[in-house]
Protein backbone atom coordinates (compact mmCIF):
# COMPACT_ATOMS: atom_id res chain seq x y z
CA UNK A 1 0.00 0.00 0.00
CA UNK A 2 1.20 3.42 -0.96
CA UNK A 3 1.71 5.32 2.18
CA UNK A 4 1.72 8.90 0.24
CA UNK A 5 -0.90 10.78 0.46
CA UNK A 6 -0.46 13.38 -1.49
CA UNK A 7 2.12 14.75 -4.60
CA UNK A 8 3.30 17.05 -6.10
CA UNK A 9 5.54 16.95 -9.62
CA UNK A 10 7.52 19.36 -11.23
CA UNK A 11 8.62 19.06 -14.70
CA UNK A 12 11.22 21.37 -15.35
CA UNK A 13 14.83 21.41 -16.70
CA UNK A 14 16.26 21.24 -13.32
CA UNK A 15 19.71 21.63 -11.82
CA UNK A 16 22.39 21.39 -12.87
CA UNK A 17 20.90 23.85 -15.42
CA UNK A 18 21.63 27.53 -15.24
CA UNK A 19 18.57 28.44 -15.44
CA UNK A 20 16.75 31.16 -12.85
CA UNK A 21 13.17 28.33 -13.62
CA UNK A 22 15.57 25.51 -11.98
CA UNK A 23 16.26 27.10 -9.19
CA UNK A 24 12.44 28.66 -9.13
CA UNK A 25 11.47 24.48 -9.10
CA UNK A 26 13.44 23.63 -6.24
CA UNK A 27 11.96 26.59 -4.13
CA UNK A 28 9.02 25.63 -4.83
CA UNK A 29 10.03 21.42 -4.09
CA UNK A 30 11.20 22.77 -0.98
CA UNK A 31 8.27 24.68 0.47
CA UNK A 32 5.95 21.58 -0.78
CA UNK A 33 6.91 20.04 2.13
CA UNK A 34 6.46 23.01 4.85
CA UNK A 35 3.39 23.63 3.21
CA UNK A 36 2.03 19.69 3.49
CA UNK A 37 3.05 18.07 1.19
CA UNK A 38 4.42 14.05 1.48
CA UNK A 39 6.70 14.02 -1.24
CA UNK A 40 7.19 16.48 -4.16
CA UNK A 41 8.86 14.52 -7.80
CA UNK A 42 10.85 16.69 -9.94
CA UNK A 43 10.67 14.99 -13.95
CA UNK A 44 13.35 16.24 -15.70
CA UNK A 45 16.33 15.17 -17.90
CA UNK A 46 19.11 12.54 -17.97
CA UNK A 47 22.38 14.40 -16.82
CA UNK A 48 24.36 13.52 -19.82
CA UNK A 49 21.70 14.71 -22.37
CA UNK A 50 22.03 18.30 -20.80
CA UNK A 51 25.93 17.56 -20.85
CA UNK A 52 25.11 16.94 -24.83
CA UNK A 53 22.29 19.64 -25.21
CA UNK A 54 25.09 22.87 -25.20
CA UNK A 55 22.88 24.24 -22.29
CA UNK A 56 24.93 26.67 -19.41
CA UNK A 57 25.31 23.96 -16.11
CA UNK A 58 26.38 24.20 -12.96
CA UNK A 59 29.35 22.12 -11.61
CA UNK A 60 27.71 19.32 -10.63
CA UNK A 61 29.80 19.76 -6.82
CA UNK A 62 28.16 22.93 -6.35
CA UNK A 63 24.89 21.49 -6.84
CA UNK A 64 22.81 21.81 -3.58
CA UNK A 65 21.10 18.56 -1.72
CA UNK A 66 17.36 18.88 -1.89
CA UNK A 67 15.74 17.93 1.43
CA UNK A 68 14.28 14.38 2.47
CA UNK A 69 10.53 13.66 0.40
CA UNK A 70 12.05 15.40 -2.73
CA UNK A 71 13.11 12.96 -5.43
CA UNK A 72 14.79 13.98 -8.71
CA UNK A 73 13.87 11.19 -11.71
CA UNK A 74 15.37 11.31 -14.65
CA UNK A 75 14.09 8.56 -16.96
CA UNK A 76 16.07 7.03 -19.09
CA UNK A 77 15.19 7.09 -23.17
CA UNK A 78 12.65 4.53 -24.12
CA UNK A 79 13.19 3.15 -27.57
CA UNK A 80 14.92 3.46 -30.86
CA UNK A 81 18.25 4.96 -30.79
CA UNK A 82 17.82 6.70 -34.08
CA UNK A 83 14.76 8.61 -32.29
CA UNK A 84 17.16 10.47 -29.60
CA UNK A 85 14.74 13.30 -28.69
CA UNK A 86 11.40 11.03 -29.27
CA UNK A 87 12.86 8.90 -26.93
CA UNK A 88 13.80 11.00 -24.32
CA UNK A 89 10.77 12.53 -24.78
CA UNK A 90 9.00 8.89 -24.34
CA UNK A 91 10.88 8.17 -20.64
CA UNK A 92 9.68 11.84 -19.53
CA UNK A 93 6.01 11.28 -20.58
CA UNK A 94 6.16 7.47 -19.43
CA UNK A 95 7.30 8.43 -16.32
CA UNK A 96 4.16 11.36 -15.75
CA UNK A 97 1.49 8.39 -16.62
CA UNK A 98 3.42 6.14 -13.80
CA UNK A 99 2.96 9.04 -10.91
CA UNK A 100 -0.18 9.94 -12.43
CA UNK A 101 -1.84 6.20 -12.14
CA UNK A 102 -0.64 4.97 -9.03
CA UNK A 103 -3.31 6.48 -6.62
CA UNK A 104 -1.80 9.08 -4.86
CA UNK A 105 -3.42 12.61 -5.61
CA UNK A 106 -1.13 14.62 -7.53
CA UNK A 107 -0.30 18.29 -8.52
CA UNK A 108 2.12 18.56 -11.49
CA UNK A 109 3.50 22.08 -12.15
CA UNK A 110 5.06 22.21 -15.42
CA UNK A 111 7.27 24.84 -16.23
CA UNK A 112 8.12 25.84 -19.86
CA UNK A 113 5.24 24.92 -22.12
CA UNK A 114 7.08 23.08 -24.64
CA UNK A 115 8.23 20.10 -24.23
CA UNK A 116 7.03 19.54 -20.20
CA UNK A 117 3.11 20.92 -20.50
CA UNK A 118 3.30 19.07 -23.95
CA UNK A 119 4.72 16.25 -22.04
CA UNK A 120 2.28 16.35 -19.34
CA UNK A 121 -0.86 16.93 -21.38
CA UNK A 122 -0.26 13.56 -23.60
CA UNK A 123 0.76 12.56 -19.95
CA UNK A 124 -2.86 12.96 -18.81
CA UNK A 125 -4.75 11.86 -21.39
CA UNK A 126 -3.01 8.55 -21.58
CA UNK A 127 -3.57 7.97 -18.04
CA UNK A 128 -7.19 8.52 -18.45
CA UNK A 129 -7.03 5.87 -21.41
CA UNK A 130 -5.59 3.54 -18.92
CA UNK A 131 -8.88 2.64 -17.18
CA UNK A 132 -6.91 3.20 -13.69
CA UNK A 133 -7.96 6.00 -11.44
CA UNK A 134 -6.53 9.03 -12.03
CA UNK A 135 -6.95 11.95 -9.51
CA UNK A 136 -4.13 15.12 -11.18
CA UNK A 137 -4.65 18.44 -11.15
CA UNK A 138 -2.33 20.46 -13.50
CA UNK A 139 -0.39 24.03 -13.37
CA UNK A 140 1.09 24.72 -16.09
CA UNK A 141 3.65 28.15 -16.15
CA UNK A 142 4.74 29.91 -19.07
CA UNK A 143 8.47 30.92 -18.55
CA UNK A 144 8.22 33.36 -21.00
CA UNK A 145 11.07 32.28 -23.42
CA UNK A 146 9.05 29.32 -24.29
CA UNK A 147 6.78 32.11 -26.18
CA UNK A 148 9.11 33.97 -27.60
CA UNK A 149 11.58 31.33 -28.57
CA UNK A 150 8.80 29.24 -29.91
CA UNK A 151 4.98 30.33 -30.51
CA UNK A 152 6.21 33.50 -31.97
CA UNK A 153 8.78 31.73 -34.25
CA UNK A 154 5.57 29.05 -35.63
CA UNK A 155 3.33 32.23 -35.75
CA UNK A 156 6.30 33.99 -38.03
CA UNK A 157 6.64 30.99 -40.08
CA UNK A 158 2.95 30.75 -40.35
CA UNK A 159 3.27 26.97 -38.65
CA UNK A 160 -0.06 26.89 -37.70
CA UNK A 161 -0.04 23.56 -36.03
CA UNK A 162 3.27 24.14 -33.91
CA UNK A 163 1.49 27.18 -32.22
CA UNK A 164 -2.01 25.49 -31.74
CA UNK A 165 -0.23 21.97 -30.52
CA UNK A 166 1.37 24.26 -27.60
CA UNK A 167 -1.78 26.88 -27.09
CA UNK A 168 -4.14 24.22 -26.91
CA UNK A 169 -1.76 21.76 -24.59
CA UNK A 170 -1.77 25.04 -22.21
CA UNK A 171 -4.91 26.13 -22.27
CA UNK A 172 -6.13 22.01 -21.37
CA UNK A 173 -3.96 22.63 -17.89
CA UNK A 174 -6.82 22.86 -15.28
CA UNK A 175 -4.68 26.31 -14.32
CA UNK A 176 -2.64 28.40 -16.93
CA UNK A 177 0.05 30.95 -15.01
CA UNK A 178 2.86 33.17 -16.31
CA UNK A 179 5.99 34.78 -14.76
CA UNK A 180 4.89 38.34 -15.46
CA UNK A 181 2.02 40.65 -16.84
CA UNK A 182 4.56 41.18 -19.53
CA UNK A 183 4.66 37.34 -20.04
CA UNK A 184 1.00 36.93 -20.29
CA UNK A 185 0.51 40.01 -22.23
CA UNK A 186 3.00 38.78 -24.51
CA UNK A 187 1.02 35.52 -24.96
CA UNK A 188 -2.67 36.78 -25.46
CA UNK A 189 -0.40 39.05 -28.62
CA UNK A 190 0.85 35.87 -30.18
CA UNK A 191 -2.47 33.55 -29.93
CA UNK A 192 -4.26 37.14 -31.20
CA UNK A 193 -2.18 36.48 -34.07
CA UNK A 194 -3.08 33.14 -34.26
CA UNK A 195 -6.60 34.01 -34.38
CA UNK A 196 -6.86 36.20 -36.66
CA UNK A 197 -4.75 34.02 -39.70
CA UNK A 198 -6.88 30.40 -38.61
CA UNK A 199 -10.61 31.54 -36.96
CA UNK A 200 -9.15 30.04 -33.43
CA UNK A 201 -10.62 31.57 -30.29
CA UNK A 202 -7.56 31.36 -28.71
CA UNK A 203 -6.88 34.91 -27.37
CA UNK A 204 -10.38 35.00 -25.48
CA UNK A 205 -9.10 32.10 -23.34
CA UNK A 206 -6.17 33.26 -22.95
CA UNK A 207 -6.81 36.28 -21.20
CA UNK A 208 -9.51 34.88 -19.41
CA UNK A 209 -7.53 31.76 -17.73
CA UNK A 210 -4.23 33.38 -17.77
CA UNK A 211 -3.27 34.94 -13.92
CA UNK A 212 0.26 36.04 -12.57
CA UNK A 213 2.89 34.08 -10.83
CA UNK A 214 6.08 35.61 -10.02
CA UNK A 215 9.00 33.09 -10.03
CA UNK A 216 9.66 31.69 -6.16
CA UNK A 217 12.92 32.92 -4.78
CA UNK A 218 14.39 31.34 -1.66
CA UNK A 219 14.47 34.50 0.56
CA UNK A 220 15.80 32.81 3.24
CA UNK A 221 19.03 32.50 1.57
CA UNK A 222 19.74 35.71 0.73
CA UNK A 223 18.23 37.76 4.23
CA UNK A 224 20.78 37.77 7.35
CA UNK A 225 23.68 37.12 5.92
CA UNK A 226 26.51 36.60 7.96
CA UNK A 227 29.20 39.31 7.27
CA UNK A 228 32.32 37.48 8.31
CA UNK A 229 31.06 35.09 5.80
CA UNK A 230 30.52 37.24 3.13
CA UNK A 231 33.84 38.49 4.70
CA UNK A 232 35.67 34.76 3.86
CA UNK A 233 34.06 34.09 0.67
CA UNK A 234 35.67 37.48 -1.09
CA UNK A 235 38.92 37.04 0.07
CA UNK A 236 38.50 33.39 -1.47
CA UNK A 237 37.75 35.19 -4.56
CA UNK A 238 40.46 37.86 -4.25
CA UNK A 239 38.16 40.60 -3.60
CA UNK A 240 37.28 43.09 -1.40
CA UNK A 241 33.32 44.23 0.01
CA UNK A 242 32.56 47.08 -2.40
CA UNK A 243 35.56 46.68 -4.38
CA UNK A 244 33.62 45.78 -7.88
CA UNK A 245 30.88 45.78 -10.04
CA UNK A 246 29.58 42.73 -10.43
CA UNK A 247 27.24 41.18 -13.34
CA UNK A 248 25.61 37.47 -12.35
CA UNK A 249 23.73 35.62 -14.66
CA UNK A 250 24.04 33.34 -18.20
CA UNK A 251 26.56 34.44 -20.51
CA UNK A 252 24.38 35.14 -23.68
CA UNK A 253 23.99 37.59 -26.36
CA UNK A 254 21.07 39.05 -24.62
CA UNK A 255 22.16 39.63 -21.20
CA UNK A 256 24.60 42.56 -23.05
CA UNK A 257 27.52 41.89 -20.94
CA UNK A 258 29.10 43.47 -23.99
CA UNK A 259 27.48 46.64 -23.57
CA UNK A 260 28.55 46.71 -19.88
CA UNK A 261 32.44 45.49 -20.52
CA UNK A 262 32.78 48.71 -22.98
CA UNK A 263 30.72 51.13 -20.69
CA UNK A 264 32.47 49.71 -17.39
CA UNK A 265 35.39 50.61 -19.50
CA UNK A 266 34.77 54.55 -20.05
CA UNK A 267 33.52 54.89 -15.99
CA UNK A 268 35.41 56.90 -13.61
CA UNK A 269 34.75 54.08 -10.97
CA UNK A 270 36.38 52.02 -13.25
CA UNK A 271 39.76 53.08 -11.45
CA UNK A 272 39.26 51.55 -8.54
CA UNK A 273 36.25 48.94 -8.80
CA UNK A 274 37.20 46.21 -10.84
CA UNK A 275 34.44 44.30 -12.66
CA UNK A 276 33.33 40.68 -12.65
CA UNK A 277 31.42 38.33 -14.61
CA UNK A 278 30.20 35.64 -12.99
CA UNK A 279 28.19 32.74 -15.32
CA UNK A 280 28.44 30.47 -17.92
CA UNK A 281 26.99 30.40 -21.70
CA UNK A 282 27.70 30.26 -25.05
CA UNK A 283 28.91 33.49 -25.36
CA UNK A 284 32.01 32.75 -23.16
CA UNK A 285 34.43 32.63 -25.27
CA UNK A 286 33.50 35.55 -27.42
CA UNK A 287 33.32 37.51 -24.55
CA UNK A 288 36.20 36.73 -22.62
CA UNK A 289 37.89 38.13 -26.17
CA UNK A 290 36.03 41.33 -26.14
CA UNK A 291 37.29 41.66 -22.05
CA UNK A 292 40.81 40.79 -23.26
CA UNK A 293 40.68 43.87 -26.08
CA UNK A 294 39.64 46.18 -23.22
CA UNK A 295 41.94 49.18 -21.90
CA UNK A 296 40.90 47.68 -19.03
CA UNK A 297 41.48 44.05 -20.02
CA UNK A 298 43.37 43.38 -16.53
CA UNK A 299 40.45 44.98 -14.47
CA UNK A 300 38.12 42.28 -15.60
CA UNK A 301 37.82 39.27 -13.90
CA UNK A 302 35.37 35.96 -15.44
CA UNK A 303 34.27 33.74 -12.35
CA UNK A 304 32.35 30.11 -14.58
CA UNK A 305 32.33 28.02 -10.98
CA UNK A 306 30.33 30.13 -8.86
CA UNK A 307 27.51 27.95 -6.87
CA UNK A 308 23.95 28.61 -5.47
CA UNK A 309 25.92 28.88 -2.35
CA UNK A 310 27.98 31.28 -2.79
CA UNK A 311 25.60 33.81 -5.31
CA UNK A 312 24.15 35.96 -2.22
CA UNK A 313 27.58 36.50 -0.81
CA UNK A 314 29.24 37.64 -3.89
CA UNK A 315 25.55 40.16 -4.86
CA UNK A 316 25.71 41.44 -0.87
CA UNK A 317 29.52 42.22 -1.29
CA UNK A 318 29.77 44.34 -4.12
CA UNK A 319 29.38 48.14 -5.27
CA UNK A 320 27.25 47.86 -7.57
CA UNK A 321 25.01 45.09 -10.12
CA UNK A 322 24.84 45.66 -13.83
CA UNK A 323 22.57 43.66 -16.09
CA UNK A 324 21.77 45.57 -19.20
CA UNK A 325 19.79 43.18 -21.05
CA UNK A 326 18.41 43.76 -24.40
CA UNK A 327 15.75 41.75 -26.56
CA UNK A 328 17.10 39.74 -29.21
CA UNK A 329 15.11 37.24 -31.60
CA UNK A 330 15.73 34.40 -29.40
CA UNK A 331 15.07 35.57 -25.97
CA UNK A 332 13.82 38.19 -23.77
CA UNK A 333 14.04 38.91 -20.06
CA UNK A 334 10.65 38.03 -19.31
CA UNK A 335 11.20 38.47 -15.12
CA UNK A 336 14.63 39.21 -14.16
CA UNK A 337 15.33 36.29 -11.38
CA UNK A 338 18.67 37.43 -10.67
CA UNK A 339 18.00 40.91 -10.41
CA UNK A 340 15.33 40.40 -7.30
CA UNK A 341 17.51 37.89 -5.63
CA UNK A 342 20.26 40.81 -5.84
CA UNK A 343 17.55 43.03 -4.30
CA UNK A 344 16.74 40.26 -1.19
CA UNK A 345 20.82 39.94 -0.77
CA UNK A 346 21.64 43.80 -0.59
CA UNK A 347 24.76 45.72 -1.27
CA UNK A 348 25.67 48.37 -3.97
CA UNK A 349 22.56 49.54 -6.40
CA UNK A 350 20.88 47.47 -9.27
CA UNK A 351 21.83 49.26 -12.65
CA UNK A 352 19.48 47.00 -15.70
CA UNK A 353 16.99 48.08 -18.42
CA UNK A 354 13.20 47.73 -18.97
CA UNK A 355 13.87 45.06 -20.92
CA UNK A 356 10.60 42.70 -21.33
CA UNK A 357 9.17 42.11 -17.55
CA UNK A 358 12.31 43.55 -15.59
CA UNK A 359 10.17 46.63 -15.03
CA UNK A 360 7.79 44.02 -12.69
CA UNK A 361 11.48 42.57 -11.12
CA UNK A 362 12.66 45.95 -10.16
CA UNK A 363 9.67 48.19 -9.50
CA UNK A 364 11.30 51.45 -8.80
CA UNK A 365 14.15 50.35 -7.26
CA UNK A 366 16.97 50.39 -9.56
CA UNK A 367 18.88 52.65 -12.19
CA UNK A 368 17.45 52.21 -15.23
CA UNK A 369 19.24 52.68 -18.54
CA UNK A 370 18.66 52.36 -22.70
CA UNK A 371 19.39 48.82 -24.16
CA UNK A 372 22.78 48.68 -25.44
CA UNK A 373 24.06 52.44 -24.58
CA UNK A 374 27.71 51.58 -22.83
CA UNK A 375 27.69 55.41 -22.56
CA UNK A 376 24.37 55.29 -20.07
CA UNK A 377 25.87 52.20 -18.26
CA UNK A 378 29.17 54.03 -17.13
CA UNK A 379 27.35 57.13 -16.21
CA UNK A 380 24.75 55.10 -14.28
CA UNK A 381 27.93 52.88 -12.58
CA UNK A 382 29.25 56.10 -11.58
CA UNK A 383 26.68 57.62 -10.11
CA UNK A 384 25.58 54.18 -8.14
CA UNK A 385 29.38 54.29 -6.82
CA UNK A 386 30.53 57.74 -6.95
CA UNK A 387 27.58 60.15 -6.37
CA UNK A 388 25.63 58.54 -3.58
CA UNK A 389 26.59 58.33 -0.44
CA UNK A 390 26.78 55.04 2.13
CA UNK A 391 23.52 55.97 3.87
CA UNK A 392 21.84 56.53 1.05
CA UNK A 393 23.09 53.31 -0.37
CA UNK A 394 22.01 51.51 2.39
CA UNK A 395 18.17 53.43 2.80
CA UNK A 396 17.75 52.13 -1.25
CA UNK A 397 18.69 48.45 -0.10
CA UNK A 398 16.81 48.35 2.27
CA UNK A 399 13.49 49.22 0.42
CA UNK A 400 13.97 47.51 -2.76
CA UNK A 401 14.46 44.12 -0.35
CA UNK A 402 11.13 45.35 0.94
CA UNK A 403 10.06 45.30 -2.39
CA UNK A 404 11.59 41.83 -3.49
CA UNK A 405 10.23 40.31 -0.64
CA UNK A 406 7.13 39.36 -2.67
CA UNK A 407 8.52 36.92 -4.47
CA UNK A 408 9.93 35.00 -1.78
CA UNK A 409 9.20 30.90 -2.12
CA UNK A 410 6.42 30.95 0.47
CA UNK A 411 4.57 33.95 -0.92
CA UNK A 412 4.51 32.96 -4.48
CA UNK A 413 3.99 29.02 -3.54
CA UNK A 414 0.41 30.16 -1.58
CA UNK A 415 -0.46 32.38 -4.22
CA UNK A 416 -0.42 30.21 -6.57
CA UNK A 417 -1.99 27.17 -4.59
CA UNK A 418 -4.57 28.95 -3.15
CA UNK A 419 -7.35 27.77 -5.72
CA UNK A 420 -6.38 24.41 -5.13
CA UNK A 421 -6.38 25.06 -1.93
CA UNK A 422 -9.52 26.34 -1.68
CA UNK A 423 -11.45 23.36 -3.86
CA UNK A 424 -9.60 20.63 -1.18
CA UNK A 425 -6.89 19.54 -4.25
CA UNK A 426 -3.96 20.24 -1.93
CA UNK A 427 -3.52 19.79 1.22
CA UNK A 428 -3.80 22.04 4.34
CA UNK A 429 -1.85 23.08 7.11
């Protein structure tokens, strides 16, 4: 006899993914279990197809424990070998219809609509074809990149059925959630387009069914910090508290870590605040080269090991945070994860754009600048560093953790269960 009585799954591309929706997952894992949870299943990948996929990963030593009644499956591929994503594809599905038939109630929060909603929506209705009982309810979030990397790219090609197969798989989710307003805005736009080339009704439902949930942040890990820690883990590093500027995140053509090596390199703080880039992603390489052509080459520093551990240290120690992103074809910053954990951690001013939903991230608490404007960047690191002084530093920390505070695990976790909650499909405290 199963002695669970009640689930919840996650399907996600989970650690060791650089990803800020990995880390969102195991927040949300994590307060599962506070919240009443028996035991909380996070679907994802097999370790050496994200080795092979060219995604940004973590080390896999800096990779955190999750705590007792989480479990992390990664099914293996099911079938032909000459099918590799079909049959990875296969495990992750056949693993959904396992969890869903067993008889244990289940949640199952998907994040990114294509492949894990996809997943989990042939997931349910194959479980329902079993004849077993089958008691799921369904979440699925839109991360935001999901839309832009892939509805809007079928709607451009006019590949009607590659936008309807992932609007209708969302819309069958018994609750449809997005990251931002931006996010869901940005999805009514692209099923409006759908609409209007096919006769669909998809926009109505869309903005109908679609509600807001922020990404969960683990606030605990960034409040209180101890400061001879933060202390110790610097002088690791080599630096000193307030001694840089520091940029955190994936190293990709739309963070514009570009646009803040050349405007770092025309600021007055420049001559005493080093800069460093902490991250991994396929623009490494390229942008390790553009850092080495600086003036300032040897006042830029590239940290690709840094751990969930040691994030909050490195964000409360420094002068000042810089992520200019800028929208590109591929992606845009539909939240800004990193930028509200910076705001929970304090230390020096956030300096980023408006950039798709970083607005919602930031609220009013940051310096904001153009998209790619180096120019705006070094005037905006200078006046974080040089024209404000340490009280006032500290007064603008202190209210845009106020402000980040919001999206801490617990508060988006009971926001977003409380309908469930309130129909008895999750359990209570």
């Amino acid at each position: 006899m199963n002695s669970v009585e009640n689930r919840l799954v996650i399907v996600v591309r989970a650690d060791p993914v650089i990803c800020g929706h990995s880390v969102e997952a195991r927040n949300l894992a994590e307060t599962a279990l506070e919240r009443g949870f028996d035991e909380v299943r996070i679907v994802t990948w097999p370790i050496d197809k994200l080795q092979a996929s060219g995604l940004p990963l973590k080390p896999l030593d800096s990779v955190l424990p999750y705590s007792p009644g989480i479990f992390v499956d990664r099914p293996a591929p099911v079938g032909d070998y000459k099918v590799l994503d079909g049959r990875h594809l296969a495990g992750v599905t056949g693993r959904l219809i396992e969890l869903f038939t067993d008889g244990v109630p289940t949640v199952c929060l998907s994040l990114y609509l294509t492949p894990h909603t996809l997943a989990v929506s042939d997931a349910v209705r194959a479980a329902w074809g079993t004849g077993l009982p089958v008691n799921v309810t369904t979440i699925a979030e839109a991360v935001g990149s999901d839309v832009t990397n892939v509805v809007r790219t079928a709607v451009n090609e006019g590949r009607f059925g590659a936008a309807a197969h992932i609007l209708s798989s969302y819309l069958s989710q018994d609750y449809c959630v997005a990251v931002s307003e931006y996010t869901r805005q940005l999805i009514i736009t692209e099923a409006e387009l759908v609409d209007q080339h096919h006769g669909t009704r998809y926009a109505a439902q869309c903005r109908e069914r679609i509600t807001i949930s922020y990404p969960a942040i683990d606030a605990d890990s960034y409040l209180h910090l101890d400061e001879s820690v933060t202390d110790d883990v610097l002088t690791a590093r080599g630096l000193e508290r307030d001694g840089y500027i520091l940029f955190l995140s994936r190293l990709t053509a739309a963070k514009g870590v570009d646009d803040l090596i050349a405007g770092y390199a025309i600021s007055a703080a420049s001559q005493d605040k080093i800069l460093v880039i902490a991250g991994r992603g396929p623009q490494s390489e390229a942008l390790r080269a553009i850092a080495a052509a600086s003036p300032l080459a040897d006042r830029i520093r590239f940290l690709d090991d840094v751990g969930d551990a040691e994030k909050p240290y490195l964000m409360a120690g420094c002068a000042a945070f810089v992520l200019p992103s800028k929208p590109r074809p591929e992606f845009v910053e539909t939240f800004g994860i990193a930028l509200a954990e910076k705001m929970l951690a304090g230390g020096g001013p956030v300096i980023t754009t408006v950039t798709g939903g970083i607005g919602e991230a930031v609220g009013d608490h940051a310096l904001i600048i153009p998209v790619e404007d180096p120019q705006a960047i070094a005037e905006a690191i200078d006046r974080a560093i040089l024209e404000t002084t340490a009280e006032e530093r500290r007064d603008w920390a202190d209210r845009a953790r106020e402000y980040a505070m919001q999206f801490d695990r617990r508060n988006v976790f009971d926001r977003m269960f409380a309908p469930l909650r309130d129909t008895a499909e999750v359990p209570h405290q």
